[in-house]
Protein backbone atom coordinates (compact mmCIF):
# COMPACT_ATOMS: atom_id res chain seq x y z
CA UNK A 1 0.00 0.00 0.00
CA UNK A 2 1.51 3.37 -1.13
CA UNK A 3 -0.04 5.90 1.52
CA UNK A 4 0.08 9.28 0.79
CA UNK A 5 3.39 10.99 2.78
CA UNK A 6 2.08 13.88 4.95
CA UNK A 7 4.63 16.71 6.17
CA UNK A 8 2.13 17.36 9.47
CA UNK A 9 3.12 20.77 9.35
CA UNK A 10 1.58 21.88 6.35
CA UNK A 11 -1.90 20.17 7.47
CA UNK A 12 -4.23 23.14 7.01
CA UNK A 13 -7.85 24.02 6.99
CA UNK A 14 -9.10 25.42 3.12
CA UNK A 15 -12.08 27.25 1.64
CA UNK A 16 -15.07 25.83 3.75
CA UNK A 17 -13.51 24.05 6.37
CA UNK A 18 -15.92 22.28 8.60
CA UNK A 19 -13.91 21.26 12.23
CA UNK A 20 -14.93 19.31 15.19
CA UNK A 21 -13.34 19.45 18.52
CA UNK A 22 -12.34 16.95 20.93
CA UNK A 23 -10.08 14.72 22.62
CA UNK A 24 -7.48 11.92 21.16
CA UNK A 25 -8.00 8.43 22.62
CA UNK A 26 -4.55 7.71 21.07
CA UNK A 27 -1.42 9.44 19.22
CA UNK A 28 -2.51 11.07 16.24
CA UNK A 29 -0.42 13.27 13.86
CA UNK A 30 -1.57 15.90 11.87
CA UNK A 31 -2.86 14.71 8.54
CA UNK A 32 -4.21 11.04 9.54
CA UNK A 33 -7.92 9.90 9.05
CA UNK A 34 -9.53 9.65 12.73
CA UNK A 35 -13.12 7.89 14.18
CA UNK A 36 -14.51 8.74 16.74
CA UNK A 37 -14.66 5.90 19.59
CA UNK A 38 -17.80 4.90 21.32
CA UNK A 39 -15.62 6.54 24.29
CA UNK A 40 -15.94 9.76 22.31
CA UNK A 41 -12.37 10.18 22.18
CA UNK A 42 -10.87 10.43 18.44
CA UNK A 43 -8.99 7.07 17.24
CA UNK A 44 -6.71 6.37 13.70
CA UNK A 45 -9.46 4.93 11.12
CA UNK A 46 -8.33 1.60 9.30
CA UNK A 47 -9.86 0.36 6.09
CA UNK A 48 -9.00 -3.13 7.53
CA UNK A 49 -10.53 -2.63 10.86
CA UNK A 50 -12.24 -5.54 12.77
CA UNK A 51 -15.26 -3.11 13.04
CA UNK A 52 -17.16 -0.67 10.73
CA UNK A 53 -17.12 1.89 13.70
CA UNK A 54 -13.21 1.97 13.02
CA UNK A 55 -13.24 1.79 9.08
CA UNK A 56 -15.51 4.53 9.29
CA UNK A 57 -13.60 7.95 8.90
CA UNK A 58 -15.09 10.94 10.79
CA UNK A 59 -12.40 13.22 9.79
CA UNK A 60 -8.79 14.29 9.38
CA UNK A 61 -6.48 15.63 11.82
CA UNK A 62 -5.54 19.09 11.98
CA UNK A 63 -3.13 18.53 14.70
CA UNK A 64 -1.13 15.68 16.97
CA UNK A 65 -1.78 14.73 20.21
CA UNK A 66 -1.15 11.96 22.71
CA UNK A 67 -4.07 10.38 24.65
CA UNK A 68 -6.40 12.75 26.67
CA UNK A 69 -5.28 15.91 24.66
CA UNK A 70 -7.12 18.28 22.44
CA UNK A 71 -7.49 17.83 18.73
CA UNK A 72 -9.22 19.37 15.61
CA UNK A 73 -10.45 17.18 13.25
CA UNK A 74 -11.79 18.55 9.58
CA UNK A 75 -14.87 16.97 8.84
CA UNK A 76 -15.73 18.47 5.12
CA UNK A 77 -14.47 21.48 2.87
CA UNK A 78 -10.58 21.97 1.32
CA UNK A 79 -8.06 20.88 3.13
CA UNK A 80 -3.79 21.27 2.37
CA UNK A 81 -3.20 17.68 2.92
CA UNK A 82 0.71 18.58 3.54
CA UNK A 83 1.28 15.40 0.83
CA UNK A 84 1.74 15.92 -2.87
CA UNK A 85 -1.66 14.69 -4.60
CA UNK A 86 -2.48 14.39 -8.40
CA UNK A 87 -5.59 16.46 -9.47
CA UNK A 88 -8.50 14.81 -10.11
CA UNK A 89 -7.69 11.64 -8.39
CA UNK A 90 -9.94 10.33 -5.60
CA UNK A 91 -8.11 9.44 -2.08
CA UNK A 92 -9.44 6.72 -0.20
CA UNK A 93 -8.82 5.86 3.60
CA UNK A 94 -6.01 2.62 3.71
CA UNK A 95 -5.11 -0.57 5.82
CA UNK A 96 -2.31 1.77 7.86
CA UNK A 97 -3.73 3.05 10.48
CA UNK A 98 -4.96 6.81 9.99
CA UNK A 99 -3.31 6.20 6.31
CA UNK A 100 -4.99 7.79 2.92
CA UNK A 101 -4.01 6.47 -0.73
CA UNK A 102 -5.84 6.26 -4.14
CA UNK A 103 -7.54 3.80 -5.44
CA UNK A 104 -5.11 1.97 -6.79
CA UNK A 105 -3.83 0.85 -3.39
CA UNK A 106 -6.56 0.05 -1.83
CA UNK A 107 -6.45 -4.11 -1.85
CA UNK A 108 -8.47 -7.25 -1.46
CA UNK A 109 -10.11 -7.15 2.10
CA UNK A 110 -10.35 -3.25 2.75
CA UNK A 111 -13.16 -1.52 2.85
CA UNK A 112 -14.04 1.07 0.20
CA UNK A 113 -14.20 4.67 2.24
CA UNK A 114 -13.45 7.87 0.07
CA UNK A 115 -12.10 10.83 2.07
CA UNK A 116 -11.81 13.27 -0.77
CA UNK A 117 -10.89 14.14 -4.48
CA UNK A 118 -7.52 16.10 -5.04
CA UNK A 119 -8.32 19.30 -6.37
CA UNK A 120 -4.70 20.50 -7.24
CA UNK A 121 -1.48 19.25 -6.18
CA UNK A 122 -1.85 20.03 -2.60
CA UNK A 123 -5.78 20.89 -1.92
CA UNK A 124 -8.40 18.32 -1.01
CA UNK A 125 -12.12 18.70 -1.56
CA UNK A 126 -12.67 16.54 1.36
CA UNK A 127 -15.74 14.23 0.77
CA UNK A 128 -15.77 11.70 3.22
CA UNK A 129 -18.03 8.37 2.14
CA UNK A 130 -18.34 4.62 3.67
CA UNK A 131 -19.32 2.41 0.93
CA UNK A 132 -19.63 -0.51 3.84
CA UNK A 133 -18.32 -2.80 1.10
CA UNK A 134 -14.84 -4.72 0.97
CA UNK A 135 -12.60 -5.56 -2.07
């Protein structure tokens, strides 16, 4: 799987950006898909997950945190991923934990969950989407 490779630094909000606080039930870095766990807290999302809960992408990260901290998550609208993207080409959540890739790389066993369509080389129309079926 060929995830995309996100400098967390250059994770920002865009045009429209819709954000959710709350608080990380585990170490997340800026840029990586989150859920958000029955606990409430936010978690990495997994296309491979042993639940739909956890293959079900609420979000992406504006910014780390450990367990019990504060975090941001961007639930719709652009987004600078901080990764380079190709234009036009749909990004899908992948089997790495809190990991996004195209289509391409998403293999036999995942679950289908789009989390946005690149709109240049660096913006994301975000567009999250759980198809609830596996390849």
């Amino acid at each position: 799987m060929t995830d995309l490779v996100i400098t967390a630094a250059n994770v920002l909000p865009g045009a429209g950006a819709v954000t959710e606080d709350g608080l990380a039930g585990a170490t997340i870095t800026a840029g990586q898909a989150v859920y958000r766990d029955t606990d409430g807290t936010y978690k990495l999302a997994d296309a491979d997950g042993a639940s739909a809960l956890v293959r079900t992408a609420r979000g992406i990260a504006l910014n780390g945190g450990s367990a019990g901290q504060p975090i941001r998550i961007q639930k719709s609208g652009e987004i600078t991923i901080g990764a380079t993207l190709t234009g036009g080409v749909t990004y899908y959540l992948s089997n790495t934990a809190g990991g996004i890739c195209p289509l391409a790389d998403v293999g036999t066993g995942e679950y289908f969950h789009i989390v946005g369509i690149a709109k240049s080389t660096t913006v994301m129309l975000m567009s999250l989407a759980y198809s609830g079926v596996s390849g």
